[in-house]
PDB file of N, CA and C in Angstrom:
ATOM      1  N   UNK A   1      66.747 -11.281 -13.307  1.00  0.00           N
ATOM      2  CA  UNK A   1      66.875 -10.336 -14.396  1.00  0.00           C
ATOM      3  C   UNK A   1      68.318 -10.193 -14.865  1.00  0.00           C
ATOM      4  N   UNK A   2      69.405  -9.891 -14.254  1.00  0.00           N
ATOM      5  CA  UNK A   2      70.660 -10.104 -14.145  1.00  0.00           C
ATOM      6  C   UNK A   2      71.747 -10.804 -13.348  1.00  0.00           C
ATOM      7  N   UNK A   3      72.989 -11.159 -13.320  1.00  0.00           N
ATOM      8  CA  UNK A   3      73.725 -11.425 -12.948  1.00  0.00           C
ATOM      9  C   UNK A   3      75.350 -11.342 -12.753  1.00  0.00           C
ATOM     10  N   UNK A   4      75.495 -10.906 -11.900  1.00  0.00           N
ATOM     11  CA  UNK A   4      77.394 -10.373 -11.992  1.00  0.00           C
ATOM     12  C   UNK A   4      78.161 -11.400 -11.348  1.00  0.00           C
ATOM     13  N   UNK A   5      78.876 -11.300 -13.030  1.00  0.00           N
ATOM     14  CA  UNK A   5      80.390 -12.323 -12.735  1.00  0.00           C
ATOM     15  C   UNK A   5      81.600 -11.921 -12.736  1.00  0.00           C
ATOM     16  N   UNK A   6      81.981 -11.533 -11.603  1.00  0.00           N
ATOM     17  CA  UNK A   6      83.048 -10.569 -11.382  1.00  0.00           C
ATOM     18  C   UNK A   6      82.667  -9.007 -11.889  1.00  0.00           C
ATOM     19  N   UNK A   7      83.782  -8.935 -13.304  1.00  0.00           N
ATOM     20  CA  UNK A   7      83.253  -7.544 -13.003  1.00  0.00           C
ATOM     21  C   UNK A   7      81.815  -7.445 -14.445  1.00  0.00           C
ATOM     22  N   UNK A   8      81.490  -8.185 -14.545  1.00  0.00           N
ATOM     23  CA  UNK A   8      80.754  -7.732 -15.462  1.00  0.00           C
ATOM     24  C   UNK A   8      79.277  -8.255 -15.235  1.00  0.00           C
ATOM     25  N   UNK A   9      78.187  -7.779 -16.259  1.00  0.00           N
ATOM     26  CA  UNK A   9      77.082  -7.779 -15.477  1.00  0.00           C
ATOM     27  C   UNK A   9      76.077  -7.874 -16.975  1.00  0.00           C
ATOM     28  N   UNK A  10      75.339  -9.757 -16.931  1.00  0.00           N
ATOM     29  CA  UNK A  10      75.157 -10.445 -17.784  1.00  0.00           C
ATOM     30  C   UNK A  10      73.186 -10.426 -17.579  1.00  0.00           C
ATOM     31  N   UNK A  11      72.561 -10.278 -18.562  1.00  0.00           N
ATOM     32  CA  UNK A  11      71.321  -9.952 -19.018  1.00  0.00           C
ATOM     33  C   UNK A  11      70.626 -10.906 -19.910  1.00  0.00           C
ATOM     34  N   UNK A  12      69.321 -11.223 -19.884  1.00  0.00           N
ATOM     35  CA  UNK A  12      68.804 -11.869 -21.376  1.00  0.00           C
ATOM     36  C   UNK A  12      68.236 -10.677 -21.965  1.00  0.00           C
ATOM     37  N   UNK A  13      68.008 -10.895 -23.457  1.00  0.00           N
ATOM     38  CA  UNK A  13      67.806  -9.569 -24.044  1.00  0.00           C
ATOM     39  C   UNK A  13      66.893  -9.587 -23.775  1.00  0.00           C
ATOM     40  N   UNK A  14      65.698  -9.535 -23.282  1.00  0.00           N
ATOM     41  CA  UNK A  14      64.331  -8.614 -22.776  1.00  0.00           C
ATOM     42  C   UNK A  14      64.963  -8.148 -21.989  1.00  0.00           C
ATOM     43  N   UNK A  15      65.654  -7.849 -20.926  1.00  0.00           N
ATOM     44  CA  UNK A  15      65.782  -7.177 -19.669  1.00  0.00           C
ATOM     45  C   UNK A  15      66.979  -6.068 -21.123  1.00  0.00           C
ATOM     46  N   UNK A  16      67.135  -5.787 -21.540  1.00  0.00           N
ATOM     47  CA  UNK A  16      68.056  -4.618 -22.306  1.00  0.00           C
ATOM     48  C   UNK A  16      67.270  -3.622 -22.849  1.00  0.00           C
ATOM     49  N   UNK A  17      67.361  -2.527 -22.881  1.00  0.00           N
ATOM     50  CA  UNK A  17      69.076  -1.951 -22.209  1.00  0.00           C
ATOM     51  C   UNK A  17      68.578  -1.941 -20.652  1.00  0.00           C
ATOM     52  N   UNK A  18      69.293  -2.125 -18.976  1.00  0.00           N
ATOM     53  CA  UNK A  18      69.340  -2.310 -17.895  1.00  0.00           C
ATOM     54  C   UNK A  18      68.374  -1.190 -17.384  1.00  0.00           C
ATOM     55  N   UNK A  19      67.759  -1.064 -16.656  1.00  0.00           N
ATOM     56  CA  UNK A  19      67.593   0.448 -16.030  1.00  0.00           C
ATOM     57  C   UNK A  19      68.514   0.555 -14.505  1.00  0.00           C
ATOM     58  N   UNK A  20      68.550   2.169 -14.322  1.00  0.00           N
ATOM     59  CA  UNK A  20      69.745   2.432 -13.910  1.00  0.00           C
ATOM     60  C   UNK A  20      69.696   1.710 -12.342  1.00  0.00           C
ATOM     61  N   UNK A  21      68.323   1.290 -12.010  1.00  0.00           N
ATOM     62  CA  UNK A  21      68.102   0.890 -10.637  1.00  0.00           C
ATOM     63  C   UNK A  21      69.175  -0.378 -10.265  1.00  0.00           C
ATOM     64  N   UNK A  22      68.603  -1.488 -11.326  1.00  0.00           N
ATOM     65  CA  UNK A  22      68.960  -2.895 -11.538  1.00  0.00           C
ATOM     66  C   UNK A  22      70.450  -2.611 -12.058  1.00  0.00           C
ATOM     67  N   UNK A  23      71.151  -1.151 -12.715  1.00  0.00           N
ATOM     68  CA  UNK A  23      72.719  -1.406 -12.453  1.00  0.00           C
ATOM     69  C   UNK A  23      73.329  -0.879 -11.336  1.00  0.00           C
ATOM     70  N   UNK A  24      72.751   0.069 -10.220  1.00  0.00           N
ATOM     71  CA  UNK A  24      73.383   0.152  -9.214  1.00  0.00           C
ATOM     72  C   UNK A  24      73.188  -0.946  -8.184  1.00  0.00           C
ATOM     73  N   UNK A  25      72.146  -1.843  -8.613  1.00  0.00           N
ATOM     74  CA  UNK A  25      72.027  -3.134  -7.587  1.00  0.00           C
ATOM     75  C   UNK A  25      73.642  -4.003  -8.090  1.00  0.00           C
ATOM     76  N   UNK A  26      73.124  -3.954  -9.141  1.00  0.00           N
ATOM     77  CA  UNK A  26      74.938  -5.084  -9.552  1.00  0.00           C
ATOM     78  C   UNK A  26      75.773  -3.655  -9.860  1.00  0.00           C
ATOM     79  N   UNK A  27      76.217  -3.301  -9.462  1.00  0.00           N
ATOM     80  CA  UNK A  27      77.710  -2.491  -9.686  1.00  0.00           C
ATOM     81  C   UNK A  27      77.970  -2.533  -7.810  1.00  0.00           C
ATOM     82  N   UNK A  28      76.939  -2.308  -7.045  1.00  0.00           N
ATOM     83  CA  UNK A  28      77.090  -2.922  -5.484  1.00  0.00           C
ATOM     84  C   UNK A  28      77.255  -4.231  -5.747  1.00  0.00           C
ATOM     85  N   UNK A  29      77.098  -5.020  -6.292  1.00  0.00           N
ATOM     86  CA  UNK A  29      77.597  -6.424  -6.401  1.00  0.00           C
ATOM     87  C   UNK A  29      79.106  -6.777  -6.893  1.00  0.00           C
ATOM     88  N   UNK A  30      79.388  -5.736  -7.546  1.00  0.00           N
ATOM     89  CA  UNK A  30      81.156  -5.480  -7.775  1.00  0.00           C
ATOM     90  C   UNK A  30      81.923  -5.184  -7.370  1.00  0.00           C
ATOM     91  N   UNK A  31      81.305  -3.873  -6.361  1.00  0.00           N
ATOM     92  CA  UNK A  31      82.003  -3.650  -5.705  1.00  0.00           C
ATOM     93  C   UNK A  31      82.388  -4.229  -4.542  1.00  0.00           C
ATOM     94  N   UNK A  32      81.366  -5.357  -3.804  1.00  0.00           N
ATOM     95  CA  UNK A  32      81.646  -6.835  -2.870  1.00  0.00           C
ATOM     96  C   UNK A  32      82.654  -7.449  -3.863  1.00  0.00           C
ATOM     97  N   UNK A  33      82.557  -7.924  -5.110  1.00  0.00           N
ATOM     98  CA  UNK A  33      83.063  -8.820  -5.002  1.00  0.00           C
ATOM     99  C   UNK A  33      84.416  -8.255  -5.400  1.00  0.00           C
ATOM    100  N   UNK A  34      85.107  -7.290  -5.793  1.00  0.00           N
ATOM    101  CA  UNK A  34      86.255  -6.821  -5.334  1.00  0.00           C
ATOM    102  C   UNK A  34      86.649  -6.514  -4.125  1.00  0.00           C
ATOM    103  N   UNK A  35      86.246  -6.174  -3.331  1.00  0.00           N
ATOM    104  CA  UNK A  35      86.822  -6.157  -1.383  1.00  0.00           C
ATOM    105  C   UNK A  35      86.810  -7.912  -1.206  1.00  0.00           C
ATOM    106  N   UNK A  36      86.057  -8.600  -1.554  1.00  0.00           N
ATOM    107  CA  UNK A  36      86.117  -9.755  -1.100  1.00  0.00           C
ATOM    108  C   UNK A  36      87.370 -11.014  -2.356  1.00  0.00           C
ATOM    109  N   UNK A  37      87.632 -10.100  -2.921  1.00  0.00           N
ATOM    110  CA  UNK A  37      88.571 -10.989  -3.853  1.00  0.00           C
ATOM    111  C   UNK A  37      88.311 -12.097  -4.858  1.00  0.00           C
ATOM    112  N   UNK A  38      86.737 -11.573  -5.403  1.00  0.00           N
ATOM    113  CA  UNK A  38      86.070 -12.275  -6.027  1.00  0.00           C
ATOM    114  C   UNK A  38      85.591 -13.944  -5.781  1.00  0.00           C
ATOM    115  N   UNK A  39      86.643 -14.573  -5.586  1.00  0.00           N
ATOM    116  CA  UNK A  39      86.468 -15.776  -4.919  1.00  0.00           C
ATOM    117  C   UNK A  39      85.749 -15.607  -3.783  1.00  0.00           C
ATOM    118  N   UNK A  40      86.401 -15.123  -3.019  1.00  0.00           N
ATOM    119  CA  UNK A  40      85.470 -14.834  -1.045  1.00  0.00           C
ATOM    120  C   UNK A  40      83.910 -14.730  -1.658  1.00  0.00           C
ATOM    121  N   UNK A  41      83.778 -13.801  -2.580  1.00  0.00           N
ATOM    122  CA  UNK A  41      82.378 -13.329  -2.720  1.00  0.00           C
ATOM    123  C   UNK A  41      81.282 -14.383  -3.330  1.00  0.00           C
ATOM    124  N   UNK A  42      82.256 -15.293  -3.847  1.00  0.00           N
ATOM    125  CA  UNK A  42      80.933 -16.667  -4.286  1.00  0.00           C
ATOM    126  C   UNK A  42      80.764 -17.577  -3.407  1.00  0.00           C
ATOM    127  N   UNK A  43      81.720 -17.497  -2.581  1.00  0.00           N
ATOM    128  CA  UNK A  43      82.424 -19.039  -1.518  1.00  0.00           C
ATOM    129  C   UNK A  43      81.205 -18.075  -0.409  1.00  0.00           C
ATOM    130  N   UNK A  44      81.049 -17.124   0.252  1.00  0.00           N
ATOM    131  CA  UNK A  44      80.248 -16.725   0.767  1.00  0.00           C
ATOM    132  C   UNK A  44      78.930 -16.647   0.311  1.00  0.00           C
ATOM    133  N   UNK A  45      78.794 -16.340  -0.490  1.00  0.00           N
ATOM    134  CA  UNK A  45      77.415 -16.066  -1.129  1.00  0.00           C
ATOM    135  C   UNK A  45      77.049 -17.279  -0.991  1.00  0.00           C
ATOM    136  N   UNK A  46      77.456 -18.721  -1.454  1.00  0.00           N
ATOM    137  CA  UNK A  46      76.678 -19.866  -1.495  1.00  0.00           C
ATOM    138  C   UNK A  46      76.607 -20.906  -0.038  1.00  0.00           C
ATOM    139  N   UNK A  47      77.763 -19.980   0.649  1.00  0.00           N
ATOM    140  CA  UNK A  47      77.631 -20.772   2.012  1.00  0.00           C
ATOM    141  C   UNK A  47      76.265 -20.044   2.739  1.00  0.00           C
ATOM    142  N   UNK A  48      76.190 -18.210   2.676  1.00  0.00           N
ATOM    143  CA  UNK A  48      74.834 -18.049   3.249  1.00  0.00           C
ATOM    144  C   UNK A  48      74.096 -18.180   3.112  1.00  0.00           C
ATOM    145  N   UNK A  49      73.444 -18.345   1.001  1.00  0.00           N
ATOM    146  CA  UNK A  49      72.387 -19.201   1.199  1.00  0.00           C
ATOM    147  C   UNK A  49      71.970 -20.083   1.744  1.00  0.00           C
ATOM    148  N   UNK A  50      72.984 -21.370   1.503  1.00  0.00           N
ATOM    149  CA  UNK A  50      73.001 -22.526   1.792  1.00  0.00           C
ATOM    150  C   UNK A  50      72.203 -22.737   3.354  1.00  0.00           C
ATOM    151  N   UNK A  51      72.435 -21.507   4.404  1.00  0.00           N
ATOM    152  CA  UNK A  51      72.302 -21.160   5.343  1.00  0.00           C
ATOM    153  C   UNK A  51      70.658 -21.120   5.271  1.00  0.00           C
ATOM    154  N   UNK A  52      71.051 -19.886   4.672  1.00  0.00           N
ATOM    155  CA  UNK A  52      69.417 -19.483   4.685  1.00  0.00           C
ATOM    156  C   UNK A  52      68.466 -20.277   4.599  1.00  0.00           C
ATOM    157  N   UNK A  53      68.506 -21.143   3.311  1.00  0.00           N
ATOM    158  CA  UNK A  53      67.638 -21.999   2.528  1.00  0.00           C
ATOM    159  C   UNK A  53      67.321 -23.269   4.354  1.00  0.00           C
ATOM    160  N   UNK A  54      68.291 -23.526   4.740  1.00  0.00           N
ATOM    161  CA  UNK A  54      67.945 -24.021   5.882  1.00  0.00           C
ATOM    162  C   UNK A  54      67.091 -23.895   6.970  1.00  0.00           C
ATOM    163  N   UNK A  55      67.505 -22.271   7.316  1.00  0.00           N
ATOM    164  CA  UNK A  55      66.411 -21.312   8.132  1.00  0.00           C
ATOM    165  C   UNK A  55      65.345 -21.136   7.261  1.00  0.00           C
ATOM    166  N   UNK A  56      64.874 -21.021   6.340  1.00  0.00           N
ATOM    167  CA  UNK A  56      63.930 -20.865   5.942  1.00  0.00           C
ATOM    168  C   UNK A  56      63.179 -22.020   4.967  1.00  0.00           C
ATOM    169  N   UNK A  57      63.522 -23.485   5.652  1.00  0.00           N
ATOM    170  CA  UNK A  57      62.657 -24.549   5.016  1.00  0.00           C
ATOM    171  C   UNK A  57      62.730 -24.618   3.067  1.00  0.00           C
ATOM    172  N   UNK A  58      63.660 -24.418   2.903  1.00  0.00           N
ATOM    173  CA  UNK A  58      63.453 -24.519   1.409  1.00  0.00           C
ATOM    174  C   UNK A  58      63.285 -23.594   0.466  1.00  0.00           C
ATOM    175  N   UNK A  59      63.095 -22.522   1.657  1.00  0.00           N
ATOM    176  CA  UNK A  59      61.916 -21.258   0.330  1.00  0.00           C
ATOM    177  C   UNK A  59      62.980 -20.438  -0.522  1.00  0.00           C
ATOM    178  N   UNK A  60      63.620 -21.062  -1.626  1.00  0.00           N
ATOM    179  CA  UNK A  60      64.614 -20.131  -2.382  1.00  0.00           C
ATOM    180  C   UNK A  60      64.671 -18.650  -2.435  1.00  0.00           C
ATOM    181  N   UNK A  61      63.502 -18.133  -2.443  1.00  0.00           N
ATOM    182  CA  UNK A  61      63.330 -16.698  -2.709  1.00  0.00           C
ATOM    183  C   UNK A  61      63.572 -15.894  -1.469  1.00  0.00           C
ATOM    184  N   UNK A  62      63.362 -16.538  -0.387  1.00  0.00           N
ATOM    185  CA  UNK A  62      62.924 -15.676   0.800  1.00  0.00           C
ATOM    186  C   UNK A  62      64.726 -15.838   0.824  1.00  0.00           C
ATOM    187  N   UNK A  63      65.280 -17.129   0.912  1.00  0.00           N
ATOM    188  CA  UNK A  63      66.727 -17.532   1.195  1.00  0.00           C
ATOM    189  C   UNK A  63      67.449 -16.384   0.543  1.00  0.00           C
ATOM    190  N   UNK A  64      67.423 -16.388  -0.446  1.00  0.00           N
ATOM    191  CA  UNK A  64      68.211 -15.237  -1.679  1.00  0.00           C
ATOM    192  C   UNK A  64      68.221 -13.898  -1.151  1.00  0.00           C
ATOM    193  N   UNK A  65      66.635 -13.674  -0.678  1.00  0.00           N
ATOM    194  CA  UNK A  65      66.645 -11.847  -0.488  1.00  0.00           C
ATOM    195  C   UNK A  65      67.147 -11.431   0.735  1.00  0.00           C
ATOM    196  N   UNK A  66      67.070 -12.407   1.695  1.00  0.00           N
ATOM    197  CA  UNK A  66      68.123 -12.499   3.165  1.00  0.00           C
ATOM    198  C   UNK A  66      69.343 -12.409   2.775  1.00  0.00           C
ATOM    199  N   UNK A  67      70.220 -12.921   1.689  1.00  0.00           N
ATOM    200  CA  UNK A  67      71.588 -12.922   1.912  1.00  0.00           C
ATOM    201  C   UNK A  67      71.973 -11.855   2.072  1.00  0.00           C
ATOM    202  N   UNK A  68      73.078 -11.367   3.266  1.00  0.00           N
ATOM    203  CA  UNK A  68      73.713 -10.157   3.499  1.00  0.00           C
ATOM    204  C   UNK A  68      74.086  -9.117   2.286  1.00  0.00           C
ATOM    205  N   UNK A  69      74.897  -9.888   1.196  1.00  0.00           N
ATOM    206  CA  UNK A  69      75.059  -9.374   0.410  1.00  0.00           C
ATOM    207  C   UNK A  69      73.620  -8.733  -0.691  1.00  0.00           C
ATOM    208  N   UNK A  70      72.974  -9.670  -0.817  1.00  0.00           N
ATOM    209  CA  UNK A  70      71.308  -8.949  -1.787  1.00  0.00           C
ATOM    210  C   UNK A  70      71.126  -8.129  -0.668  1.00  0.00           C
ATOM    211  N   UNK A  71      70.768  -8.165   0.090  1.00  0.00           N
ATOM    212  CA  UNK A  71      70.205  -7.147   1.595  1.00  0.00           C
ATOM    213  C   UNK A  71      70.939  -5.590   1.513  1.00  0.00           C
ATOM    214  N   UNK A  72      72.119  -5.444   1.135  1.00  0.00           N
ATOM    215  CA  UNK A  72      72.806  -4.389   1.092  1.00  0.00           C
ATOM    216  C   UNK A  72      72.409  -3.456  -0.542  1.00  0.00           C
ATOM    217  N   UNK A  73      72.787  -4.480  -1.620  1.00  0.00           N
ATOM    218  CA  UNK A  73      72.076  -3.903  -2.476  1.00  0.00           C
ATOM    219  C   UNK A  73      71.305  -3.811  -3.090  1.00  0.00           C
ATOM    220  N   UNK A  74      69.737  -4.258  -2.683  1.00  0.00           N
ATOM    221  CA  UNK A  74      68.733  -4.067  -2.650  1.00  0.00           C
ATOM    222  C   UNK A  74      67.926  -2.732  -1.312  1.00  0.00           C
ATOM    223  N   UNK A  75      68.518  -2.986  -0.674  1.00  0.00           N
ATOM    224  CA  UNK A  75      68.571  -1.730   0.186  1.00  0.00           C
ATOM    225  C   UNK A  75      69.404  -0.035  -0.011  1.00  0.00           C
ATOM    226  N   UNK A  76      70.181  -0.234  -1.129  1.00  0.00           N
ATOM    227  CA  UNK A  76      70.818   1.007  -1.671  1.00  0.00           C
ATOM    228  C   UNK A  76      70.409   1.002  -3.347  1.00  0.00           C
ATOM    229  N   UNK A  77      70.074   0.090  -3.550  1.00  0.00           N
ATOM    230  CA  UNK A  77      69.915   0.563  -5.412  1.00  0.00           C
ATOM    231  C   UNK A  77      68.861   1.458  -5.493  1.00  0.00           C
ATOM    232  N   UNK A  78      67.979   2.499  -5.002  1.00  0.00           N
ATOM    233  CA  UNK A  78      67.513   3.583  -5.553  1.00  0.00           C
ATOM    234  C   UNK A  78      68.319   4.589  -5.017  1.00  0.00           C
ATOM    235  N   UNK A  79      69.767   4.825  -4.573  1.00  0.00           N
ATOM    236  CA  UNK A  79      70.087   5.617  -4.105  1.00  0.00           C
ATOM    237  C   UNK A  79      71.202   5.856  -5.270  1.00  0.00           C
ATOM    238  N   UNK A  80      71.761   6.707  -5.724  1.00  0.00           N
ATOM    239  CA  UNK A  80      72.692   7.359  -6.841  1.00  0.00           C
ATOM    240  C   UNK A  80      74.049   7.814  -6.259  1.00  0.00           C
ATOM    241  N   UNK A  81      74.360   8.124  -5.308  1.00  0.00           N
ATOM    242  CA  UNK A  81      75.614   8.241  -4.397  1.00  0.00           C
ATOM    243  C   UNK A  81      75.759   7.361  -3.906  1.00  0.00           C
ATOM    244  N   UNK A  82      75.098   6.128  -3.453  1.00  0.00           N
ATOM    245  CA  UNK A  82      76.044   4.910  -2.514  1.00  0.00           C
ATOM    246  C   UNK A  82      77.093   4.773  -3.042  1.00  0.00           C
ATOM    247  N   UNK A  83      76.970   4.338  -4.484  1.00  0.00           N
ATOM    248  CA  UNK A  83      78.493   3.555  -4.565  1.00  0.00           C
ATOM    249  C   UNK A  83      79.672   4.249  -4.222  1.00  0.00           C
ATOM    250  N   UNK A  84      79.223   5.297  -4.436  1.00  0.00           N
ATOM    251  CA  UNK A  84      80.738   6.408  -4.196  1.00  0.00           C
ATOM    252  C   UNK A  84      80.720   6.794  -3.150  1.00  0.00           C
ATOM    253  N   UNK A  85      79.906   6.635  -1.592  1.00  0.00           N
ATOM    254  CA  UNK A  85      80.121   6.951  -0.755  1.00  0.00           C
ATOM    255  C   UNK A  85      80.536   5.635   0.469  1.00  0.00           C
ATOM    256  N   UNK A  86      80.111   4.574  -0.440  1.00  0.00           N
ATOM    257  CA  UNK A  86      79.827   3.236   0.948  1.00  0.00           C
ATOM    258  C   UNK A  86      81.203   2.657   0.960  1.00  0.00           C
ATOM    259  N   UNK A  87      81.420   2.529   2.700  1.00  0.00           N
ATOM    260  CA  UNK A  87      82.729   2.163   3.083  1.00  0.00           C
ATOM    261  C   UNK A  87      82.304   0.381   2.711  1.00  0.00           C
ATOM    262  N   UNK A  88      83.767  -0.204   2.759  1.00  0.00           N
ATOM    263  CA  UNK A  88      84.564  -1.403   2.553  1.00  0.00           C
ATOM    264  C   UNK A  88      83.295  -2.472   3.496  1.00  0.00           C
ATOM    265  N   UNK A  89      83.497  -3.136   3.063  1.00  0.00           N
ATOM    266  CA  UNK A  89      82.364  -4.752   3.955  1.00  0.00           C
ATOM    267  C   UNK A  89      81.258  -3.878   4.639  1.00  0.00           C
ATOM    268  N   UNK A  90      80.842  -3.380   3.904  1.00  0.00           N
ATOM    269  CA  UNK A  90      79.462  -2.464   3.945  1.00  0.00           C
ATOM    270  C   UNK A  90      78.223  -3.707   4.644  1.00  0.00           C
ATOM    271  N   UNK A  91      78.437  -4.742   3.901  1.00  0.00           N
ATOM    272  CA  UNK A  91      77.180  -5.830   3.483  1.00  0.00           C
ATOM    273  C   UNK A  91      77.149  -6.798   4.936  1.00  0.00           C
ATOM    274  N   UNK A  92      78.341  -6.634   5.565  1.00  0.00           N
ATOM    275  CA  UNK A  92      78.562  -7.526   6.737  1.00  0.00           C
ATOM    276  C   UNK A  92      77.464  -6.896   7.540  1.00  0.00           C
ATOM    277  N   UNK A  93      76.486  -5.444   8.108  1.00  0.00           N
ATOM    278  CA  UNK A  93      76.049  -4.987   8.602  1.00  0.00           C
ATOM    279  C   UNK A  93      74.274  -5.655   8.573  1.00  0.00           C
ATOM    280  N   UNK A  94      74.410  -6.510   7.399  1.00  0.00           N
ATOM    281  CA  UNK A  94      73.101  -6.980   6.935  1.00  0.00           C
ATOM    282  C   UNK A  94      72.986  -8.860   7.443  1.00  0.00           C
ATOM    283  N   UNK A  95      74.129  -8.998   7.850  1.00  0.00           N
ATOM    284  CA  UNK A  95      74.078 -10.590   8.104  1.00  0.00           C
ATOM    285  C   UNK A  95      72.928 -10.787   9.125  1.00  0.00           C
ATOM    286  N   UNK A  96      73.053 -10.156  10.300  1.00  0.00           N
ATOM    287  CA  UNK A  96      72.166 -10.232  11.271  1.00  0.00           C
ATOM    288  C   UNK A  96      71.099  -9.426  11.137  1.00  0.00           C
ATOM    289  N   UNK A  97      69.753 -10.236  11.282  1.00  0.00           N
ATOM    290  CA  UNK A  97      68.483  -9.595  11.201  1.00  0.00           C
ATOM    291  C   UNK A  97      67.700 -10.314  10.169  1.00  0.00           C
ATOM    292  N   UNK A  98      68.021 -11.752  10.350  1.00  0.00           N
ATOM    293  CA  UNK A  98      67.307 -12.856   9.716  1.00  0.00           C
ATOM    294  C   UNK A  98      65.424 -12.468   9.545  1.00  0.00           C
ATOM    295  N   UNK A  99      65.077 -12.739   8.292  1.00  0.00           N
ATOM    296  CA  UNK A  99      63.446 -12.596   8.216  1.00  0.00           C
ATOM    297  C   UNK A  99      62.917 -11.220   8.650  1.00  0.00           C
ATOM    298  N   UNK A 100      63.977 -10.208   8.580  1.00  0.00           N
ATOM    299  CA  UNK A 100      63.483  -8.698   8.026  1.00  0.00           C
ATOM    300  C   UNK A 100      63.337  -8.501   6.369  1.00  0.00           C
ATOM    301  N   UNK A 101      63.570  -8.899   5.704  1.00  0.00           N
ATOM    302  CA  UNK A 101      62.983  -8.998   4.250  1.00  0.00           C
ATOM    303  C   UNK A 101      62.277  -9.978   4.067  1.00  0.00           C
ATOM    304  N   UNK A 102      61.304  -9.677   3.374  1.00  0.00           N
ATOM    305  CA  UNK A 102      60.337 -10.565   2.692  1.00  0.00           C
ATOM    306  C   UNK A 102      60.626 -10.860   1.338  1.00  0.00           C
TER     307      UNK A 102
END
């Protein structure tokens, strides 16, 4: 539905205007990829897929919703205070615990 590149956060027009769920999922995606220095945050992101997709035989989707980083904010986007309350490498807490999301 969306995607954040750095700081901004890119849509096809059916998905417009955002609802507020799907922007606190990517504004947690900004806020990784500023602690991580934007670079860190893609160079990671595609090494854990890369990971994943391994552990999990191919299955893109299952690979994606495991990554530490989706895991964190998909696990806080119905919440309206995370962003302003969640400490620094928040998302590292989600690495371990492979094949708890479906």
């Amino acid at each position: 539905m969306a995607i954040t590149l750095f700081e901004w956060v890119f849509a096809r027009r059916e998905y417009k205007p955002l609802d507020e769920k799907l922007l606190r999922h990517e504004r947690i995606h900004i806020a990784q990829n500023r602690e991580m220095a934007y670079l860190g945050f893609y160079l990671w992101y595609l090494l854990e897929f890369l990971i994943r997709l391994i552990l999990y035989r191919g299955n893109g989707r299952k690979a994606y919703k495991n990554v530490s980083l989706e895991r964190e904010a998909y696990r806080h986007d119905d919440d309206p205070s995370y962003i302003d309350n969640r400490s620094h490498y928040r998302w590292f807490k989600y690495i371990r615990g492979v094949g708890s999301e479906e």
